[in-house]
N, C-alpha and C. Protein backbone atom coordinates (compact mmCIF):
# COMPACT_ATOMS: atom_id res chain seq x y z
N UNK A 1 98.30 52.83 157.59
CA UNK A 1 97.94 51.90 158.64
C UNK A 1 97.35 52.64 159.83
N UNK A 2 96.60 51.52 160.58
CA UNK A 2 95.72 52.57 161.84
C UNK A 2 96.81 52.75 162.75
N UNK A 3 97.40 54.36 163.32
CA UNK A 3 98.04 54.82 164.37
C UNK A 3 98.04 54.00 165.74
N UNK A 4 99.06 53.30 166.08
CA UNK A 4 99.10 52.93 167.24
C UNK A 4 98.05 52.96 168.61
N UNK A 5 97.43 54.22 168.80
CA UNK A 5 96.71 54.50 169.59
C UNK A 5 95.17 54.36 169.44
N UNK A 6 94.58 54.57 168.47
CA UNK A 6 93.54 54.21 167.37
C UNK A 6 93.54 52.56 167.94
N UNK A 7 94.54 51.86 167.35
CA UNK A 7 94.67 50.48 167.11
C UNK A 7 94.06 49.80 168.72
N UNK A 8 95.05 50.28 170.12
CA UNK A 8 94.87 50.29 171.04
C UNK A 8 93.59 50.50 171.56
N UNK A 9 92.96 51.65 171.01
CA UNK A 9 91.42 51.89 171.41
C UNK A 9 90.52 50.67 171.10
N UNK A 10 90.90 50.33 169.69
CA UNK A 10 89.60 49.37 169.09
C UNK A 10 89.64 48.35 169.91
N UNK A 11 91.28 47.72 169.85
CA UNK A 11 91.31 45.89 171.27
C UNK A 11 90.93 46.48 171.88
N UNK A 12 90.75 47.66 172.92
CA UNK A 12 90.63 47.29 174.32
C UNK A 12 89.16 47.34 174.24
N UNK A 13 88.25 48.19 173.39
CA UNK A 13 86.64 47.74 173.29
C UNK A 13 86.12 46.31 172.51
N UNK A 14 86.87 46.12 171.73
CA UNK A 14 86.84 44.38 171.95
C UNK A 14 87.05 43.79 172.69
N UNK A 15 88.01 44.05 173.38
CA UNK A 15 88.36 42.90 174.53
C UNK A 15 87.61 43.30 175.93
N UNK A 16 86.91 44.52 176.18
CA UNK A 16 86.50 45.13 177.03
C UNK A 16 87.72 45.48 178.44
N UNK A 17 88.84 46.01 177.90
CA UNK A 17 89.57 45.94 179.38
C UNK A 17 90.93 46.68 178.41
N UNK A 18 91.38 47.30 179.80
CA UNK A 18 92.87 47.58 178.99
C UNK A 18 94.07 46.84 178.23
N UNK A 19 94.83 46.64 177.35
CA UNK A 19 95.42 45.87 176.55
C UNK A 19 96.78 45.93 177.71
N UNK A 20 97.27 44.68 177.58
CA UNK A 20 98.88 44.52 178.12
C UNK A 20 99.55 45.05 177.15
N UNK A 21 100.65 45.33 178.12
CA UNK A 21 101.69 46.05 177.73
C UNK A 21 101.42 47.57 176.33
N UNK A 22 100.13 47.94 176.76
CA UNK A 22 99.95 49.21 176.16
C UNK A 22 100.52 50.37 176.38
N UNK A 23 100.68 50.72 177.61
CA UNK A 23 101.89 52.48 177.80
C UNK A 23 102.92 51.95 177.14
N UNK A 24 103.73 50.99 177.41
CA UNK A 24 105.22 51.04 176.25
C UNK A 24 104.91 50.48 174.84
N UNK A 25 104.14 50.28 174.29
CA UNK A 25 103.63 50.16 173.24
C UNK A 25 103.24 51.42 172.53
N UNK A 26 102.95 52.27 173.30
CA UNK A 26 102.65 53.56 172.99
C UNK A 26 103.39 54.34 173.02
N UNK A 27 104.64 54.05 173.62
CA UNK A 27 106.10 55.00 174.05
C UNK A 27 106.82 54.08 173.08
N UNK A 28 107.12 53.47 171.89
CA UNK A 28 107.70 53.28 171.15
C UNK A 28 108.66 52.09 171.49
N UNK A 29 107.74 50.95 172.52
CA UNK A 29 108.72 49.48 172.69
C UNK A 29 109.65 48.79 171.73
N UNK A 30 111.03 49.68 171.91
CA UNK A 30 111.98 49.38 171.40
C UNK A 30 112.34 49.90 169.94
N UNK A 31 113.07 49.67 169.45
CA UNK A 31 113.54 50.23 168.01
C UNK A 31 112.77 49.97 166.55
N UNK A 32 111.87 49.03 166.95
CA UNK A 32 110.78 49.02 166.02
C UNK A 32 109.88 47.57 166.26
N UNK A 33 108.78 47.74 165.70
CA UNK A 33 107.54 46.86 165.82
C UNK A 33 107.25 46.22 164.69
N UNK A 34 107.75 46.46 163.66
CA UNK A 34 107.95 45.93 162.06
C UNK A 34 107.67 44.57 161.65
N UNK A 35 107.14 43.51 161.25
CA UNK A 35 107.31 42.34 161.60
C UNK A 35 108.66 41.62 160.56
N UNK A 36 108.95 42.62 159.51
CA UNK A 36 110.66 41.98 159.12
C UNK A 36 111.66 42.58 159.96
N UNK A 37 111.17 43.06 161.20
CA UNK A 37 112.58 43.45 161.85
C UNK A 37 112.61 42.18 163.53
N UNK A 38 111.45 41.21 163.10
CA UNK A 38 111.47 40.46 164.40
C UNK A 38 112.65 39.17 164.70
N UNK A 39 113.54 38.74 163.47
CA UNK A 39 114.55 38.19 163.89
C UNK A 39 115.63 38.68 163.71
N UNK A 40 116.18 40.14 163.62
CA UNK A 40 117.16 40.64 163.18
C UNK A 40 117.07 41.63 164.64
N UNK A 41 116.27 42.19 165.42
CA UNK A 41 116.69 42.56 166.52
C UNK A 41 116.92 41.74 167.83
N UNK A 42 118.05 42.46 168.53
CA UNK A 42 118.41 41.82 169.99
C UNK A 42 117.60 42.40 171.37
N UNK A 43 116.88 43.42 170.93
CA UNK A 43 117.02 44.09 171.79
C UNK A 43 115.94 43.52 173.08
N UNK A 44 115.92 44.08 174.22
CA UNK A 44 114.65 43.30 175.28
C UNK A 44 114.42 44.17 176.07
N UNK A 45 113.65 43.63 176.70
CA UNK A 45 113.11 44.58 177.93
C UNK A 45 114.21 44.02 179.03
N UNK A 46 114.67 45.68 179.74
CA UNK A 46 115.28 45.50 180.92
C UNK A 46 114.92 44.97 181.80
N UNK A 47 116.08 43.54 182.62
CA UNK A 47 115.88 43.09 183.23
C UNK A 47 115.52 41.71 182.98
N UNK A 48 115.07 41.56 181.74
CA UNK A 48 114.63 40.43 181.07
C UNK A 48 115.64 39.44 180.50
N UNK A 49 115.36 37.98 180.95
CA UNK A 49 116.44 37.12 180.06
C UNK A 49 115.44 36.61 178.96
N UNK A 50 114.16 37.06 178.68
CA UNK A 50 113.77 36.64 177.28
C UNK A 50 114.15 36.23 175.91
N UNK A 51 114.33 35.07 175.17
CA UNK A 51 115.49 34.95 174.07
C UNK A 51 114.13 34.76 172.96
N UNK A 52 114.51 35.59 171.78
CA UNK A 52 113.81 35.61 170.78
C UNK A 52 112.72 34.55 170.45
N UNK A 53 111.73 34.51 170.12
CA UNK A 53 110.79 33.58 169.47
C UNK A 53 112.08 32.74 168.20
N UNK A 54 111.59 31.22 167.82
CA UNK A 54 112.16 31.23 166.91
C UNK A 54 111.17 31.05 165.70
N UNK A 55 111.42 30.39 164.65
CA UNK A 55 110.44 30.69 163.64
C UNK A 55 109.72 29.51 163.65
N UNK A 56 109.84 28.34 164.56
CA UNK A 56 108.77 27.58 164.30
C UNK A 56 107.51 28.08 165.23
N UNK A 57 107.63 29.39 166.29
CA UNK A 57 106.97 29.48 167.23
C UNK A 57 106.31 30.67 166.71
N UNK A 58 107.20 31.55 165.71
CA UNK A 58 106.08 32.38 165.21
C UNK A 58 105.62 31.59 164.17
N UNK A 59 105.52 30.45 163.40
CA UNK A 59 104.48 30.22 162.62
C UNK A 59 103.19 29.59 163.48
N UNK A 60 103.67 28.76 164.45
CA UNK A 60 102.60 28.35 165.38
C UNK A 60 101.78 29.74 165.68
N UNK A 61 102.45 30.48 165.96
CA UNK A 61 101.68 31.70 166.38
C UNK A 61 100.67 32.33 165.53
N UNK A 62 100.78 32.23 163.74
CA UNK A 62 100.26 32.63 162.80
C UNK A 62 99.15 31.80 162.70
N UNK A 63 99.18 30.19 162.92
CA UNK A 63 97.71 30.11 162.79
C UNK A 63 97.19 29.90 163.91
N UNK A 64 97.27 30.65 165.34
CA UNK A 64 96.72 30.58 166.36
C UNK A 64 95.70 31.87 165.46
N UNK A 65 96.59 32.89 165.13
CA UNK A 65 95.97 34.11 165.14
C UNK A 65 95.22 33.92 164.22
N UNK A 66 95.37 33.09 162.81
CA UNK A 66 94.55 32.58 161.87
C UNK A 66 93.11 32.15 161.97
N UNK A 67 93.21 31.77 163.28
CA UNK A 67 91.81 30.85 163.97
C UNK A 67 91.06 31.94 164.55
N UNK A 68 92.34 32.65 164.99
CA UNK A 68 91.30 33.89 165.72
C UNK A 68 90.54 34.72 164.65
N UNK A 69 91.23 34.91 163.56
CA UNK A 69 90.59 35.86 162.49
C UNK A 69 91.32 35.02 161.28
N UNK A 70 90.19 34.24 161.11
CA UNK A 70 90.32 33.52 159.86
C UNK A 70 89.89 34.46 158.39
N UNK A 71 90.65 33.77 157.36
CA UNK A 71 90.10 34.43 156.06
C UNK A 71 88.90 34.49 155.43
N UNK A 72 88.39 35.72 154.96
CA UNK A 72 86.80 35.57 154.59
C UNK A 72 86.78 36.48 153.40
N UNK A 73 86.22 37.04 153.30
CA UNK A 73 86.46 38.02 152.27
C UNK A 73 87.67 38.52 152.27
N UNK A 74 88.10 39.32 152.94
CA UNK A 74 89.61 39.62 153.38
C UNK A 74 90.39 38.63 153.75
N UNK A 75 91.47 39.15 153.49
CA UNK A 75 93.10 38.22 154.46
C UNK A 75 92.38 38.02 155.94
N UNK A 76 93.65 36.58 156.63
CA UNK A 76 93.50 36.82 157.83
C UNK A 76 94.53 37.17 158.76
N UNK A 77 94.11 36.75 159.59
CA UNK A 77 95.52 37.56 160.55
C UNK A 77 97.41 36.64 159.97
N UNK A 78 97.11 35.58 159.67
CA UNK A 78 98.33 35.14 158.96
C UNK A 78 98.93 35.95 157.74
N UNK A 79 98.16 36.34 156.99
CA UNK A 79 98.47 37.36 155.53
C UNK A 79 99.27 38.67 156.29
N UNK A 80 98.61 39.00 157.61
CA UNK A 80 99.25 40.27 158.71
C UNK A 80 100.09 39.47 159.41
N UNK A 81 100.92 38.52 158.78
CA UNK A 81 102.53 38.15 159.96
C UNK A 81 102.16 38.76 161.28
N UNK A 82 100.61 38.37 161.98
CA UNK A 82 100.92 38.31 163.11
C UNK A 82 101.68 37.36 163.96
N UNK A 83 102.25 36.72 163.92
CA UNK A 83 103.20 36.12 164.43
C UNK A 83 104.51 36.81 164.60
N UNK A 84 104.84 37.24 163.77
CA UNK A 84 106.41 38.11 163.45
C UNK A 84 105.77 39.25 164.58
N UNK A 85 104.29 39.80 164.52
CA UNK A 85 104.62 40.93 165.16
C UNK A 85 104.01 40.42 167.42
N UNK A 86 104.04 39.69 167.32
CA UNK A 86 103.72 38.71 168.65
C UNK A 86 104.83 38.69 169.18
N UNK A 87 105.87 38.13 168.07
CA UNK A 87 107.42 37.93 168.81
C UNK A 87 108.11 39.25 169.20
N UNK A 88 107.88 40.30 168.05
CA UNK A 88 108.61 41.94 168.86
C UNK A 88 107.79 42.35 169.78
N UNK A 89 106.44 42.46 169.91
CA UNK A 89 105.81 42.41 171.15
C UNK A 89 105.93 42.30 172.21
N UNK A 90 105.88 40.77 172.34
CA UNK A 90 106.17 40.22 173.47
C UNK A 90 107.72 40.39 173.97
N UNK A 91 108.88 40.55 173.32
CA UNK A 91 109.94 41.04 173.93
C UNK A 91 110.19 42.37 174.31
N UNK A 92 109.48 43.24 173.45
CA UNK A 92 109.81 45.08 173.39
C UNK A 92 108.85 45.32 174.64
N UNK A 93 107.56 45.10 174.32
CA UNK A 93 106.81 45.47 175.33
C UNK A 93 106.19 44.81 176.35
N UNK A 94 106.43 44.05 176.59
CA UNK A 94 105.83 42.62 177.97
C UNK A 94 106.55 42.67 178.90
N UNK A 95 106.80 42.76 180.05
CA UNK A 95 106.79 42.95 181.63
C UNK A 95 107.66 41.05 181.87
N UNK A 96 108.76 41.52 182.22
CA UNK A 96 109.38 39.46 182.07
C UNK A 96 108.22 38.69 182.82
N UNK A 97 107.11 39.24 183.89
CA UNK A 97 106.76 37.77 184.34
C UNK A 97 105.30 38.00 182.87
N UNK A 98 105.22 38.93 182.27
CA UNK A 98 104.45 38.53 181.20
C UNK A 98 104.71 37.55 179.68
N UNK A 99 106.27 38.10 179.45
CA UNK A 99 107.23 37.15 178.91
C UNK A 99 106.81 35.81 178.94
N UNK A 100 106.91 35.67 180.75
CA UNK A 100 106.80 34.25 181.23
C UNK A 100 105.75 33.48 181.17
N UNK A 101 104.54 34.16 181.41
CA UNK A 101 103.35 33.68 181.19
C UNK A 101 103.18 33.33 179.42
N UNK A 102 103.68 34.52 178.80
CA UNK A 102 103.03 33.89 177.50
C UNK A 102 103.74 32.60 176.63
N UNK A 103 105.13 32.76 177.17
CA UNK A 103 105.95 31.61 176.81
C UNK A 103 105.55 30.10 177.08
N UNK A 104 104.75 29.91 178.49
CA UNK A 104 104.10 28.82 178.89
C UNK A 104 102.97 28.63 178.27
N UNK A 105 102.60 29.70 177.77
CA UNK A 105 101.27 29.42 177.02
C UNK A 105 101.14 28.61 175.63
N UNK A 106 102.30 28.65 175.46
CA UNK A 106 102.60 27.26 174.28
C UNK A 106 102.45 26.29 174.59
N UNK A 107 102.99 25.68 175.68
CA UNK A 107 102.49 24.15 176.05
C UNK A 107 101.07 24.40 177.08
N UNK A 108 100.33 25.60 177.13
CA UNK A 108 98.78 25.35 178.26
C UNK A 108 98.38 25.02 176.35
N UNK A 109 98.60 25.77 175.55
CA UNK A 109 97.81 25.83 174.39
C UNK A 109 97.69 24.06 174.08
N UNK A 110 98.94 23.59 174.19
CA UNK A 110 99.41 22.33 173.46
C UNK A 110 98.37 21.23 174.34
N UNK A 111 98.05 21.47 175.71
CA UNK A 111 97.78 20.61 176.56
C UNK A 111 95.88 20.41 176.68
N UNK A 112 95.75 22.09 176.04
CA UNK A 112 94.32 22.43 176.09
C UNK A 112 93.58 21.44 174.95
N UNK A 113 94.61 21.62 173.64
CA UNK A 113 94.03 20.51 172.95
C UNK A 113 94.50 19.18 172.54
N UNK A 114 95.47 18.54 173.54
CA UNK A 114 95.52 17.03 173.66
C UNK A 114 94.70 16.49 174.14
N UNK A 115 94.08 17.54 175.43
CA UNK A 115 92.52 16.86 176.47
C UNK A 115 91.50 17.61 175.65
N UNK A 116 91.08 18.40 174.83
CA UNK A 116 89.78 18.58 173.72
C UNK A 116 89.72 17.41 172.64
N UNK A 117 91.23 17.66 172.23
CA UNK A 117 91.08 16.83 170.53
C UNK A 117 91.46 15.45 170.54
N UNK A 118 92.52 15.27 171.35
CA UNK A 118 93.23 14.24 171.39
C UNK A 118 94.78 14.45 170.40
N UNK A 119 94.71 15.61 170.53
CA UNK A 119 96.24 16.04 168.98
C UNK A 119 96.48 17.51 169.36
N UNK A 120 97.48 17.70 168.89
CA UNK A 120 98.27 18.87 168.82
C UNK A 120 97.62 20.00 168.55
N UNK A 121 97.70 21.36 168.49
CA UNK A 121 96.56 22.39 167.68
C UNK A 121 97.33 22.16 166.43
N UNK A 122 98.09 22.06 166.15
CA UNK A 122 99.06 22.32 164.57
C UNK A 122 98.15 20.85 164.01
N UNK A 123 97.88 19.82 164.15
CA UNK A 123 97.66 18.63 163.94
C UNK A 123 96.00 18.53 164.18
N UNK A 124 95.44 19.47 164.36
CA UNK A 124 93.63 19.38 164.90
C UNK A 124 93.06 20.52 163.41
N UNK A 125 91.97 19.80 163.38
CA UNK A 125 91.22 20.08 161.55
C UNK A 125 90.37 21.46 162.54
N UNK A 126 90.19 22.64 161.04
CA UNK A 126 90.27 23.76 161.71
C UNK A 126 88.76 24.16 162.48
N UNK A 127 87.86 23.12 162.27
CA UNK A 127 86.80 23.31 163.12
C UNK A 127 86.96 22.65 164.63
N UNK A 128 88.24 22.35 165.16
CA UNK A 128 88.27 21.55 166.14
C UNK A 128 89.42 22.79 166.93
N UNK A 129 90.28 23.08 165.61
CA UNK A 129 90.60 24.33 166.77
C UNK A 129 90.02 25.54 166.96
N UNK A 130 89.40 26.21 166.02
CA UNK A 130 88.34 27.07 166.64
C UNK A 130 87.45 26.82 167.53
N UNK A 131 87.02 25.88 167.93
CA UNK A 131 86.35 24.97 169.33
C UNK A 131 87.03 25.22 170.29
N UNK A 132 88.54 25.04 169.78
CA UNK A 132 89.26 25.15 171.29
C UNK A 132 89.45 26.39 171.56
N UNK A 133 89.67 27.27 171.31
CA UNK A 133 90.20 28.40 170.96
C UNK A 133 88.74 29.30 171.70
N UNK A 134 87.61 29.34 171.19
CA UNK A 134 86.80 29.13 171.94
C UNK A 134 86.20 28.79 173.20
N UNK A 135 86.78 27.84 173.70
CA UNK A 135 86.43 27.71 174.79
C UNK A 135 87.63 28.20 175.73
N UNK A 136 89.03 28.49 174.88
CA UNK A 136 89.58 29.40 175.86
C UNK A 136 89.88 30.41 175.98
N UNK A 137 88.58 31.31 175.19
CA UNK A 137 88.28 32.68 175.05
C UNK A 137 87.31 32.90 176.38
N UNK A 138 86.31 31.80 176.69
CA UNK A 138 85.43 31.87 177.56
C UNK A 138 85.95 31.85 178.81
N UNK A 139 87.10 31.02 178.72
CA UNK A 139 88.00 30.97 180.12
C UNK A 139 88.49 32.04 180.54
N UNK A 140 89.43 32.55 179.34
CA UNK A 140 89.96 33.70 180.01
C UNK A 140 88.90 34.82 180.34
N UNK A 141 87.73 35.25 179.38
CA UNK A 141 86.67 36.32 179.95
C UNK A 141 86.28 36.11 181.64
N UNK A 142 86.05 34.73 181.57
CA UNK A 142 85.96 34.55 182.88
C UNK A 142 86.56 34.65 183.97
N UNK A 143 88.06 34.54 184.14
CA UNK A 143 89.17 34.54 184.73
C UNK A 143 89.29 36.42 184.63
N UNK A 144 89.20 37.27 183.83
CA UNK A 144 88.95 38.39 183.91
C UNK A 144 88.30 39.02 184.61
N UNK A 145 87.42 38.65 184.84
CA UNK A 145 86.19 38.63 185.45
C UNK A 145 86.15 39.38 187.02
N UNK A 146 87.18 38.46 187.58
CA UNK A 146 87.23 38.76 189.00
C UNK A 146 88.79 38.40 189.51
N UNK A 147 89.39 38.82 188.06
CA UNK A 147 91.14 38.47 188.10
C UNK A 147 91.18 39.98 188.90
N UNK A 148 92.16 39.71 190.03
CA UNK A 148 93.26 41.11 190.97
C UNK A 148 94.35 41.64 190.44
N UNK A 149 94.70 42.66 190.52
CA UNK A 149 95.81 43.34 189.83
C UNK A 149 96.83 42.54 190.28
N UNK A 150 97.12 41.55 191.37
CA UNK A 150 98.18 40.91 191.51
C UNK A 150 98.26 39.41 190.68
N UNK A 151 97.12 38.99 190.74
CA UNK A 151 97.49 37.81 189.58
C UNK A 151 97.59 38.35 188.57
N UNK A 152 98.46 37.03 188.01
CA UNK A 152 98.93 37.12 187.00
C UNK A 152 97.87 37.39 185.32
N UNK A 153 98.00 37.56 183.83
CA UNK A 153 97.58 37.75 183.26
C UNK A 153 97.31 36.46 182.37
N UNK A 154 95.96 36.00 181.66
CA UNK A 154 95.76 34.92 181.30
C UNK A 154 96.49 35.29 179.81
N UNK A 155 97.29 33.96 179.27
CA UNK A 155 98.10 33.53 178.51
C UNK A 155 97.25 34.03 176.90
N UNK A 156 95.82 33.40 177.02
CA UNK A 156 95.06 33.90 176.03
C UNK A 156 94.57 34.78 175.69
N UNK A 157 94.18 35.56 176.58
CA UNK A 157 94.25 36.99 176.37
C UNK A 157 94.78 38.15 175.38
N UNK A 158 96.41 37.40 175.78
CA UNK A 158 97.37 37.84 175.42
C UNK A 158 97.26 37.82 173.63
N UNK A 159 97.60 36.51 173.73
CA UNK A 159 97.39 36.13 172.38
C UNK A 159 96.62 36.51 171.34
N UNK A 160 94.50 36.64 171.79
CA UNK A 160 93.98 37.29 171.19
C UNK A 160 94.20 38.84 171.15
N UNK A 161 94.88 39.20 171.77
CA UNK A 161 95.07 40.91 172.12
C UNK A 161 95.95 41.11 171.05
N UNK A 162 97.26 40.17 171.10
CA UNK A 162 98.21 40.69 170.01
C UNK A 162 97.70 40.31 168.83
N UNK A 163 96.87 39.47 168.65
CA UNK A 163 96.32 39.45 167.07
C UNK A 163 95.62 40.04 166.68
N UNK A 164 94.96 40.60 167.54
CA UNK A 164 93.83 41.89 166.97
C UNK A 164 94.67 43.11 166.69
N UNK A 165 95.80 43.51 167.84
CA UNK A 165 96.37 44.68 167.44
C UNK A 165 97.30 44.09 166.00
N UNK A 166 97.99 42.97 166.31
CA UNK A 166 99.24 42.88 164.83
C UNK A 166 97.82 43.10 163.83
N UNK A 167 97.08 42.68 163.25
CA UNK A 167 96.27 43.11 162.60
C UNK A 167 95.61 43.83 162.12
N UNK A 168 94.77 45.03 162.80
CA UNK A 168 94.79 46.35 162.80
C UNK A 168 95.60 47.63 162.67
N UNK A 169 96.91 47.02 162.64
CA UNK A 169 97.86 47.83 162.49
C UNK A 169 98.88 47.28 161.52
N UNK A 170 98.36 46.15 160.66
CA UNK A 170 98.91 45.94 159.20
C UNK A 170 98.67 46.69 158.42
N UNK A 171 99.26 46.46 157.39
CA UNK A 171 98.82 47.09 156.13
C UNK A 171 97.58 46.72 155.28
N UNK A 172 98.21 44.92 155.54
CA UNK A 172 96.56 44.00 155.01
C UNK A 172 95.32 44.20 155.89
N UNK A 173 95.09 44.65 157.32
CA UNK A 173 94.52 45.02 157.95
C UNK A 173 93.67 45.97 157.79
N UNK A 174 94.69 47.25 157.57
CA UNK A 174 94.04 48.47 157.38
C UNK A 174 93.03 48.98 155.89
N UNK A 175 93.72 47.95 154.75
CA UNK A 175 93.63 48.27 153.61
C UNK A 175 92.69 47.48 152.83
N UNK A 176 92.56 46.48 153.37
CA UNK A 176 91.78 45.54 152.72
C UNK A 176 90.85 44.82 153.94
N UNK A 177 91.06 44.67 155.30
CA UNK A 177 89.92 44.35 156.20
C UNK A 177 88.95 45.94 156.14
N UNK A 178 89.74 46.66 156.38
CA UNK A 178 89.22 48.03 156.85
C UNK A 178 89.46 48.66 155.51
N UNK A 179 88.32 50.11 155.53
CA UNK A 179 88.16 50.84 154.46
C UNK A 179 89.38 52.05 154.90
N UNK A 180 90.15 52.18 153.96
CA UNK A 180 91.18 52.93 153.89
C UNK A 180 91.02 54.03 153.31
N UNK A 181 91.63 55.37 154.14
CA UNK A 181 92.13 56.67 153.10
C UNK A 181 93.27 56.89 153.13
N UNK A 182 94.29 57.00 152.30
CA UNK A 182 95.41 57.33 152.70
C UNK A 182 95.94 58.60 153.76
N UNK A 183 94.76 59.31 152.41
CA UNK A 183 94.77 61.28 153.41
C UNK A 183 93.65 61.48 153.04
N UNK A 184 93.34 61.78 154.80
CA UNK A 184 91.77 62.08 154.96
C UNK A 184 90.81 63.21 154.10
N UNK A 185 89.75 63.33 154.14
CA UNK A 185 89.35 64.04 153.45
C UNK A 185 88.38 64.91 154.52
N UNK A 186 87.40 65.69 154.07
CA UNK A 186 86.78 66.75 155.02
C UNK A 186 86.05 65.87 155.87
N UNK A 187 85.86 66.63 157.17
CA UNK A 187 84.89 65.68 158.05
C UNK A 187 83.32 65.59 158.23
N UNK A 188 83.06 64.55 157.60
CA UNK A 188 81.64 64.25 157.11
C UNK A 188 80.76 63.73 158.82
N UNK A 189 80.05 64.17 159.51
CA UNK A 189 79.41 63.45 160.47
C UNK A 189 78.30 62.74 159.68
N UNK A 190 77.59 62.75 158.81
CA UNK A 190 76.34 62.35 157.93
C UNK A 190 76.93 61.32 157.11
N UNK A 191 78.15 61.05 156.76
CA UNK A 191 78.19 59.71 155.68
C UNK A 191 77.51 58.87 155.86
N UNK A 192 76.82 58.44 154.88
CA UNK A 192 75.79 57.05 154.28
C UNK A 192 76.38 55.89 154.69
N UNK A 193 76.33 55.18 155.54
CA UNK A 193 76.48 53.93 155.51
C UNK A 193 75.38 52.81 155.70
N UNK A 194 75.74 51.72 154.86
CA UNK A 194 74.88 50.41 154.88
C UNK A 194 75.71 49.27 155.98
N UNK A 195 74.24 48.45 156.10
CA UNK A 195 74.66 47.66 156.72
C UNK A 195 75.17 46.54 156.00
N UNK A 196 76.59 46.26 156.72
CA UNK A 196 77.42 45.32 156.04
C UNK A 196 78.73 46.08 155.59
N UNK A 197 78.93 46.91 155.45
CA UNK A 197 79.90 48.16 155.47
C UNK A 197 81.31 48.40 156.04
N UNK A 198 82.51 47.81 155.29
CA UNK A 198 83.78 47.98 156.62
C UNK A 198 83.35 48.70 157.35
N UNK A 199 84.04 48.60 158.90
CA UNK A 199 84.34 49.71 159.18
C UNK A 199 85.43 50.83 158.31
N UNK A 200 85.95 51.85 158.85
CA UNK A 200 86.94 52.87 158.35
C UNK A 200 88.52 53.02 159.32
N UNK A 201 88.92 52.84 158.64
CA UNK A 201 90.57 52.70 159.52
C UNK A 201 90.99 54.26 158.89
N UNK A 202 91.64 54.87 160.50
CA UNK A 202 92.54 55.94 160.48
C UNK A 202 93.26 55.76 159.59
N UNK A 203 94.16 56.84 159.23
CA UNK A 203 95.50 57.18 158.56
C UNK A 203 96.72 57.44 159.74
C-alpha cells in the first residue's frame, strides 16, 4: 500500500492545499488506522468527547465516498471501506472543533440535498447525487479560497480529503486503481509510458 506520506502528498496536490489533520496522521493517530479496527477501538483525541461513528454513518459515509470515486474499471472508494477508515480518522486525528464540524456535516449533507433533490442523498438516483456533491465541491474550493486560518474548515473538504486518502492507502487502491510493485525494482527515469496508463503507487 502507498506509505502514509506518499498518500498525503498526492490529496494535498489534488486538493491543492494542505490535508487536515495531516502532522498526526503522520505521527501515527492513535493505535491504528486499519479500517477492521474502527469499531473495536476506544481510543480519542485528548480533550475530545467524540463518540464513535456508528455503522449506519459509516455506510452513509461509503457511498458519499462512492460518488466521489465511483467504480470504473477499478473498485471504488466503497470496495476501500472508506468509511471504516473516515470513522478512525476523524477520531485519532481531527482537532474536536474538527470532530465537530464534520459531525454536522451529516445533516449540511442531508439538507444540501432535500433543497437540490427534494430527498435524502441515501434516497437520490446516483446522477443526482453526484450533482450534488458537485456543487459542493465548488463551494468548498471556493470557501477555500479566501477561508482564514481562524475559520473554521469546510465539512466537504473533509470528506473528499478522507476519501482520497482512505483510498490511496488501501490495498484495493494501491493494487488495482494504481499500478503496484510490491518491491521496487531499479530506478528507471526513461520508463515508457502511454497515455491512459495507471499511475504507479509506492511500496
Amino acid at each position: 500500500m502507498m506509505n502514509r506520506r506518499d498518500a498525503l502528498a498526492r490529496v494535498a496536490l489534488l486538493m491543492g492545499g494542505a490535508v487536515i489533520g495531516a502532522d498526526v496522521f503522520l505521527t501515527g493517530c492513535g493505535p491504528s488506522t486499519s479500517s477492521k479496527d474502527a469499531a473495536k477501538e476506544e481510543t480519542k483525541v485528548p480533550g475530545s468527547d467524540f463518540k464513535p461513528l456508528d455503522t449506519k454513518q459509516v455506510a452513509y459515509l461509503d457511498e458519499v465516498g462512492d460518488t466521489i470515486l465511483p467504480p470504473t474499471k477499478s473498485p471504488g472508494a466503497k470496495a476501500a471501506k472508506v468509511g471504516s477508515f473516515m470513522a478512525v480518522m476523524v477520531r485519532d486525528c481531527y482537532a474536536p472543533a474538527d470532530q465537530k464540524i464534520f459531525l454536522e456535516g451529516f445533516d449540511k449533507l442531508e439538507a444540501a440535498s432535500q433543497k437540490q433533490n427534494g430527498k435524502g442523498f441515501l434516497d437520490s438516483t446516483s446522477a443526482q447525487r453526484t450533482a450534488l456533491l458537485t456543487a459542493l465541491d465548488a463551494e468548498q474550493k471556493q470557501y477555500s479560497k479566501t477561508k482564514t486560518v481562524e475559520q473554521p474548515n469546510h465539512y466537504f473538504r473533509m470528506l473528499k480529503e478522507l476519501t482520497l486518502l482512505g483510498f490511496f492507502t488501501s490495498e484495493v487502491g494501491a493494487t488495482q486503481a494504481l499500478r503496484y510493485l510490491p518491491v521496487p525494482g531499479k530506478y528507471d527515469g526513461n520508463y515508457p509510458y502511454k497515455k491512459g496508463d495507471k499511475a504507479w503507487a509506492t511500496s
